[in-house]
C-alpha atoms as a PDB file:
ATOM      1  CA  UNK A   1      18.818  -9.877  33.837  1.00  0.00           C
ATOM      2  CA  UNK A   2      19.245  -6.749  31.563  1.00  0.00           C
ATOM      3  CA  UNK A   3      16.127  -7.653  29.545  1.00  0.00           C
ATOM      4  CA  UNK A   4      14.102  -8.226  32.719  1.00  0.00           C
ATOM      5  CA  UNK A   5      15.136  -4.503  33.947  1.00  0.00           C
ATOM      6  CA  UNK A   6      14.175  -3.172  30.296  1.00  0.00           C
ATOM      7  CA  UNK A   7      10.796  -4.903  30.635  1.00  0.00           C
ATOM      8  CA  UNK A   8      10.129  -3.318  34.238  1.00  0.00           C
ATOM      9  CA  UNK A   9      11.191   0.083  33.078  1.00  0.00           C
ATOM     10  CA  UNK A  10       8.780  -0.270  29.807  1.00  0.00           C
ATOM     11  CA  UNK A  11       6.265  -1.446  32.545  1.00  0.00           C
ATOM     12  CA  UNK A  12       6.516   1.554  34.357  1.00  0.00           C
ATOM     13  CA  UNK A  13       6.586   4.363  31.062  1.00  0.00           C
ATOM     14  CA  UNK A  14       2.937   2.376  30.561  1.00  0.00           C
ATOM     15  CA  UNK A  15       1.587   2.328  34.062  1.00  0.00           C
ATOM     16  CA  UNK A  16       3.132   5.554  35.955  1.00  0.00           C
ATOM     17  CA  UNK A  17       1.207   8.114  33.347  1.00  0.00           C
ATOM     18  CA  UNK A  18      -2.139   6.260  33.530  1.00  0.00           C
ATOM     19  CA  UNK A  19      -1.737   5.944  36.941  1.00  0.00           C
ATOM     20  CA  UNK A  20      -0.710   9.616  37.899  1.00  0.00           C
ATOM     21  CA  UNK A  21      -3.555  10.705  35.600  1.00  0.00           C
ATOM     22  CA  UNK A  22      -5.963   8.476  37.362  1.00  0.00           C
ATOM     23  CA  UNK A  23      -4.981   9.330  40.936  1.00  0.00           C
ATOM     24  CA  UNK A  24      -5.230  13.221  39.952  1.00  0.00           C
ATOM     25  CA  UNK A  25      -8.397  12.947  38.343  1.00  0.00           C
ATOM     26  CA  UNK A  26     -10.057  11.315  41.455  1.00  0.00           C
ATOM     27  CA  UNK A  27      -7.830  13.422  44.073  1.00  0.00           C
ATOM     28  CA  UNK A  28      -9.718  16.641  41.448  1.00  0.00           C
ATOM     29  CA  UNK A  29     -13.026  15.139  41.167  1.00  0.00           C
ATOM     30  CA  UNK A  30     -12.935  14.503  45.463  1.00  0.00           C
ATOM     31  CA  UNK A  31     -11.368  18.135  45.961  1.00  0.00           C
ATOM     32  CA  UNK A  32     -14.577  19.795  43.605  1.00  0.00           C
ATOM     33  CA  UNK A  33     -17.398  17.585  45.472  1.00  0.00           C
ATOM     34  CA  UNK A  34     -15.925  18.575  49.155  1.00  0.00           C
ATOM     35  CA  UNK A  35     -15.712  22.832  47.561  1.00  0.00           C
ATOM     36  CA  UNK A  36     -18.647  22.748  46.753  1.00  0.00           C
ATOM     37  CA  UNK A  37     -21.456  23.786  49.527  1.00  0.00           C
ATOM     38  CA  UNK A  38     -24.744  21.742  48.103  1.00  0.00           C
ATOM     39  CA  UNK A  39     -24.782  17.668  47.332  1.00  0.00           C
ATOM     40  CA  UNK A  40     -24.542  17.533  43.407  1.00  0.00           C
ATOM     41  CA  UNK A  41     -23.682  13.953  42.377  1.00  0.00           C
ATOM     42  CA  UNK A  42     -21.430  13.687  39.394  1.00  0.00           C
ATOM     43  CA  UNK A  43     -20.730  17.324  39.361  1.00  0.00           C
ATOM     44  CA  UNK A  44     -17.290  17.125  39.794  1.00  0.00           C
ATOM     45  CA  UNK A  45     -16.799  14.896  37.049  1.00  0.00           C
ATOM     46  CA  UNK A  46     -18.664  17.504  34.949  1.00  0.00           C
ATOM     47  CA  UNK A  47     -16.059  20.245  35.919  1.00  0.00           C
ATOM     48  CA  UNK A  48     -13.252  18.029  35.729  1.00  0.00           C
ATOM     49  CA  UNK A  49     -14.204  16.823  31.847  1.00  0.00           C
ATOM     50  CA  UNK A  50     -15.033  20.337  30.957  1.00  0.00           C
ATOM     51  CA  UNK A  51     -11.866  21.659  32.629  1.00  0.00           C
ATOM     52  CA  UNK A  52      -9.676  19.514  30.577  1.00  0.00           C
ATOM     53  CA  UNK A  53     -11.710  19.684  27.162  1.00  0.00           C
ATOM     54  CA  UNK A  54     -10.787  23.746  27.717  1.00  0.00           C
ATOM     55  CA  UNK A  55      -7.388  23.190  28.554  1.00  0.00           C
ATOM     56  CA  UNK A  56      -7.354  20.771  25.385  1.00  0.00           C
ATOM     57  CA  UNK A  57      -8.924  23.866  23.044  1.00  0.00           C
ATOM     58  CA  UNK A  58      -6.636  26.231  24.591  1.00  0.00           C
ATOM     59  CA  UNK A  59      -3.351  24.082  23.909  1.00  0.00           C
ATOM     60  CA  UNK A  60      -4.446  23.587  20.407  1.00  0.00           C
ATOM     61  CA  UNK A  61      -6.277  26.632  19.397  1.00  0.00           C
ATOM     62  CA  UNK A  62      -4.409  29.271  21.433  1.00  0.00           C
ATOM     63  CA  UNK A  63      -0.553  27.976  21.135  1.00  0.00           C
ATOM     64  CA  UNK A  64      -0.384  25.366  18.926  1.00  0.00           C
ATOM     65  CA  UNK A  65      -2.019  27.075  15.764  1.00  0.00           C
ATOM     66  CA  UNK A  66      -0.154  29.904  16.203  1.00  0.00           C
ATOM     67  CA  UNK A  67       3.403  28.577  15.932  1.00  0.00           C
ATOM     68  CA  UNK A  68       1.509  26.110  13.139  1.00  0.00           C
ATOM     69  CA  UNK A  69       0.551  29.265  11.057  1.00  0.00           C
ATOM     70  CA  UNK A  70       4.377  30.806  11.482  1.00  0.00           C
ATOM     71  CA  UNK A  71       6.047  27.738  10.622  1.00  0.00           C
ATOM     72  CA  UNK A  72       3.879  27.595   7.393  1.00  0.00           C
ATOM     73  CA  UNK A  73       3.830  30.888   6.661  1.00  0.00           C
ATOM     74  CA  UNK A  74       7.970  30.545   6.790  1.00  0.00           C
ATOM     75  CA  UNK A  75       7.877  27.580   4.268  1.00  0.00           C
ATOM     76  CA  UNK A  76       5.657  29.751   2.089  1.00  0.00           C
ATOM     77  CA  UNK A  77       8.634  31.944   2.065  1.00  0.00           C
ATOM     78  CA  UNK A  78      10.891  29.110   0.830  1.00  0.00           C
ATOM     79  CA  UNK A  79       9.519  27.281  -1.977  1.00  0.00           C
ATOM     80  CA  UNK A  80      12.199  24.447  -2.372  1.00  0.00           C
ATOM     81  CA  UNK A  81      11.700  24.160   1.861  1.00  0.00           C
ATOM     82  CA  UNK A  82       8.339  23.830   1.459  1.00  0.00           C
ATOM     83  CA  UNK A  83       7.954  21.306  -1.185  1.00  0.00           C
ATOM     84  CA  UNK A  84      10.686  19.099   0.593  1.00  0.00           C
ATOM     85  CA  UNK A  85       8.781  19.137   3.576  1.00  0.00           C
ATOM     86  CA  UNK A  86       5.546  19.051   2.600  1.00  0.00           C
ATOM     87  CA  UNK A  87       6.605  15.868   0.275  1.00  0.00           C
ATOM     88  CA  UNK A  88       8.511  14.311   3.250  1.00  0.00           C
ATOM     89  CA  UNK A  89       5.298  14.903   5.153  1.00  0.00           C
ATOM     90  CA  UNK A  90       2.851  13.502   2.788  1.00  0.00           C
ATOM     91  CA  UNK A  91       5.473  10.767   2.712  1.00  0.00           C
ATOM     92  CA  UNK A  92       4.921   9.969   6.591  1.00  0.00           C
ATOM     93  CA  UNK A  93       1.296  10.646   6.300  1.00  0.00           C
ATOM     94  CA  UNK A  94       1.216   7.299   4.255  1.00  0.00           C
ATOM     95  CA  UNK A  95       3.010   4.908   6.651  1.00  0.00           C
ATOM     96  CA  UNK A  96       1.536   6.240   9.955  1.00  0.00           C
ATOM     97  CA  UNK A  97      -1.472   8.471   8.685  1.00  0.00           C
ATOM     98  CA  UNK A  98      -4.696   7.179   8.509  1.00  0.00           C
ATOM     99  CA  UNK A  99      -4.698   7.175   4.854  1.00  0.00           C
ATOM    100  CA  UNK A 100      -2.354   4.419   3.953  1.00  0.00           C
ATOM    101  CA  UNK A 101      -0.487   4.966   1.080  1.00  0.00           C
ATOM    102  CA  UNK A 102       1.172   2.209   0.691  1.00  0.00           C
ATOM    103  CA  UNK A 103      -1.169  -0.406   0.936  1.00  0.00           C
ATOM    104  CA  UNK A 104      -0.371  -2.956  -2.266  1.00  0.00           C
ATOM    105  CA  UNK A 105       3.094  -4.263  -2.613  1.00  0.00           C
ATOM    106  CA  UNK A 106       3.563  -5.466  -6.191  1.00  0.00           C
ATOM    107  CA  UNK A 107       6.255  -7.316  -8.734  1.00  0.00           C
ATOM    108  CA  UNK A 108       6.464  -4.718 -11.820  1.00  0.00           C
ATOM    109  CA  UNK A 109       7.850  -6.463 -14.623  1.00  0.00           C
ATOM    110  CA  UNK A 110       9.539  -3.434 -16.598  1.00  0.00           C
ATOM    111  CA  UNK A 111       9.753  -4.950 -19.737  1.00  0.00           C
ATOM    112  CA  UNK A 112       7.851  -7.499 -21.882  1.00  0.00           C
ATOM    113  CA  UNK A 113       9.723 -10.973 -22.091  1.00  0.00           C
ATOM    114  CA  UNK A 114      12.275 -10.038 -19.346  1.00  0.00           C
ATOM    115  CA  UNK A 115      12.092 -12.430 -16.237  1.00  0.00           C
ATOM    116  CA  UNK A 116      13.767  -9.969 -13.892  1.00  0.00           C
ATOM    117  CA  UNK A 117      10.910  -8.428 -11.857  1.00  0.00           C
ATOM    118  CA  UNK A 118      11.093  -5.045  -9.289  1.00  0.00           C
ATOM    119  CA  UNK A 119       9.664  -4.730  -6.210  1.00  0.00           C
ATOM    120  CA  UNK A 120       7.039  -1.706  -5.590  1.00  0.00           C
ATOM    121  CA  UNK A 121       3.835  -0.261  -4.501  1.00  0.00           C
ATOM    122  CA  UNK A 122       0.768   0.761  -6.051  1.00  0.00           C
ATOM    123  CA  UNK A 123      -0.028   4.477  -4.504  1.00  0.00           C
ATOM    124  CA  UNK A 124      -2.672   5.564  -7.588  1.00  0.00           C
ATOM    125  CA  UNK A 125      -4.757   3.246  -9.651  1.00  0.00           C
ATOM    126  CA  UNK A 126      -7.338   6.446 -10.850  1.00  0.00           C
ATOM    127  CA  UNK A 127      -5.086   8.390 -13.061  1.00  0.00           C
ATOM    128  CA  UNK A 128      -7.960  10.080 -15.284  1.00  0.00           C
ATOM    129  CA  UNK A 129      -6.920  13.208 -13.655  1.00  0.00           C
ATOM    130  CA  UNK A 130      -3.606  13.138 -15.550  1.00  0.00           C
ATOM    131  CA  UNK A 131      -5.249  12.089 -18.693  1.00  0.00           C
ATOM    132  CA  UNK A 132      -3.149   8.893 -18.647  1.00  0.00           C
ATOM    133  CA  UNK A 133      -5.848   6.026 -19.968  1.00  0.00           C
ATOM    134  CA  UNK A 134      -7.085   3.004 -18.020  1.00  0.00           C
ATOM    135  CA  UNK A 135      -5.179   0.382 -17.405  1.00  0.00           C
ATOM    136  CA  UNK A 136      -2.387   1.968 -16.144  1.00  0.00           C
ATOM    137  CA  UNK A 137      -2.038   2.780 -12.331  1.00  0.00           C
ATOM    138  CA  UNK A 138       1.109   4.872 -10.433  1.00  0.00           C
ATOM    139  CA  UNK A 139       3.574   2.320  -8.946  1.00  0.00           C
ATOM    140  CA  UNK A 140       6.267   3.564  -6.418  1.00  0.00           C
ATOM    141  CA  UNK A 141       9.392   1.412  -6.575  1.00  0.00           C
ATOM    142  CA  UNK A 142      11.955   2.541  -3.369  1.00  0.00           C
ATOM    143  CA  UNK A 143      15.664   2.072  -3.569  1.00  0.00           C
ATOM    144  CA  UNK A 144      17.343  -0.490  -1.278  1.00  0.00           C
ATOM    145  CA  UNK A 145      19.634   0.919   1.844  1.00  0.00           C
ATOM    146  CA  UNK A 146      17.843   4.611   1.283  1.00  0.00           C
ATOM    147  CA  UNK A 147      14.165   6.208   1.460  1.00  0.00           C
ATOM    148  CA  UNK A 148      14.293   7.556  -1.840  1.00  0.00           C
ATOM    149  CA  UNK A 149      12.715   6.075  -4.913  1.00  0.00           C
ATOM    150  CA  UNK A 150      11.255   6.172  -8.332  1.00  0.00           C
ATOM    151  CA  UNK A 151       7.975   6.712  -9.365  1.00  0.00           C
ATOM    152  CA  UNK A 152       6.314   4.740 -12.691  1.00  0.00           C
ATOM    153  CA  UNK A 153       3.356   4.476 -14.643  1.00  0.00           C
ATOM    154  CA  UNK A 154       3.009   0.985 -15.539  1.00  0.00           C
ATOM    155  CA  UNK A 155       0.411  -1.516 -17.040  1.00  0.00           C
ATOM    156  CA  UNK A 156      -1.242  -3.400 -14.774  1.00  0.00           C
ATOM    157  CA  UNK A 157      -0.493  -6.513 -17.232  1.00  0.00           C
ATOM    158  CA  UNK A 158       2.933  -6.434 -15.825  1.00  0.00           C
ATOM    159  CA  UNK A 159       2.026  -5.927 -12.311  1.00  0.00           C
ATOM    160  CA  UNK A 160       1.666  -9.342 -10.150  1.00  0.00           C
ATOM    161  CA  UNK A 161       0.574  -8.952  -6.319  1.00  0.00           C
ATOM    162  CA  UNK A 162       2.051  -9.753  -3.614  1.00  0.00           C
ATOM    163  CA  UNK A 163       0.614 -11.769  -0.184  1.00  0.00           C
ATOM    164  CA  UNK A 164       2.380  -9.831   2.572  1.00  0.00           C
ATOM    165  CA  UNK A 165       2.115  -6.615   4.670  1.00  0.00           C
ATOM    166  CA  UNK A 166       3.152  -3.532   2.783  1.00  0.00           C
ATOM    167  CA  UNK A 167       5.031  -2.802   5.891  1.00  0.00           C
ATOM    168  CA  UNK A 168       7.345  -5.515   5.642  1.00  0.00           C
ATOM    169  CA  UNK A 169       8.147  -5.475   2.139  1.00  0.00           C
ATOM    170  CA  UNK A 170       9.044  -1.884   2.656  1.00  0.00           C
ATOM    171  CA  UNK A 171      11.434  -3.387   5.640  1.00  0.00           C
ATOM    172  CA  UNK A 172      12.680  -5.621   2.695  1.00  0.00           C
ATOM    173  CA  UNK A 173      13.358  -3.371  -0.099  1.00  0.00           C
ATOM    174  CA  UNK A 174      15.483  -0.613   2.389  1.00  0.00           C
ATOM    175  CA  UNK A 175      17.478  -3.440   4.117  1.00  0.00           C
ATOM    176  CA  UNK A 176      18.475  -4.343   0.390  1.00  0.00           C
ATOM    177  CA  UNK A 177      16.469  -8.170   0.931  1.00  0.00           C
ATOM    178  CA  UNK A 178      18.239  -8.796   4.106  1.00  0.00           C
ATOM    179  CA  UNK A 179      15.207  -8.293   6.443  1.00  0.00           C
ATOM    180  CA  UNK A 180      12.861 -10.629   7.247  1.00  0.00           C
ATOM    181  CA  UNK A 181       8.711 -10.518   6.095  1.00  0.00           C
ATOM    182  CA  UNK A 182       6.390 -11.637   9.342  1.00  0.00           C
ATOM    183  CA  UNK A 183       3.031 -12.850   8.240  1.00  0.00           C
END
């Protein structure tokens, strides 16, 4: 019975926003057409779209940047603050962003005849801009039960693929191998 209740409520946090933004946008677009004194199909939608693309530039433009620019301009102030957050941010940017950072999980075999492997990701395969030669890419390995982690350069010759979401071996590595990968 509790799950069915948690399944309405999630029902309505989908349905009660589209719907109240529906219902006001026709209740709006009605309200303009009946203002208005000559017959202008479709004009109301006009004003409505245009209404709300302004409001949109006004929240982003006119309060958002602002408090944007102070917040930065207060990290530039703090230079520890500032690389912590914009690490933790670049960090986020690669599991939700649309550049995925994380996008090849990998075995790294650390040494040459040892059969113990580590698991890791590869975040940089074009390292020419570090003059560090080819055949070589940037592996991130993160630490079980914590989101912290090392980061190695390692030859690809020890570096074996693996089939499964990056997503979910990240799930496995911070659980400590407890979680379970879905294909």
């Amino acid at each position: 019975m509790k799950k069915l209740i948690n399944y309405f409520l999630q029902g309505l946090l989908y349905i009660v926003p589209i719907t109240v933004t529906g219902a006001f946008v026709v209740w709006a677009f009605s309200k303009i057409d009946g203002i208005l004194p000559f017959d202008f199909p479709g004009l109301g939608l006009i004003i409505i779209f245009t209404f709300i693309t302004l409001i949109g530039f006004i929240g982003s433009e006119i309060i958002a940047s602002p408090i944007y620019s102070f917040f930065q301009n207060l990290l530039k102030k703090a230079p520890l603050l500032e690389t912590i957050y914009s690490s933790v941010k670049d960090l986020m940017k690669t599991f939700v962003g649309k550049k995925k950072g994380f996008k090849k999980a990998v075995f790294v075999k650390l040494f040459d005849n040892s059969t113990i492997e580590r698991i890791g990701f590869i975040t940089n395969e074009d390292l020419a801009s570090l003059n560090i030669n080819e055949g070589r890419v940037l592996v991130y390995i993160p630490h079980s039960y914590n989101f912290s982690g090392n980061l190695f350069v390692v030859e690809k010759k020890y570096i074996t693929p693996i089939n499964a979401p990056s997503g979910e071996i990240m799930k496995l590595i911070v659980s400590g191998g407890v979680a379970e990968i879905e294909k």
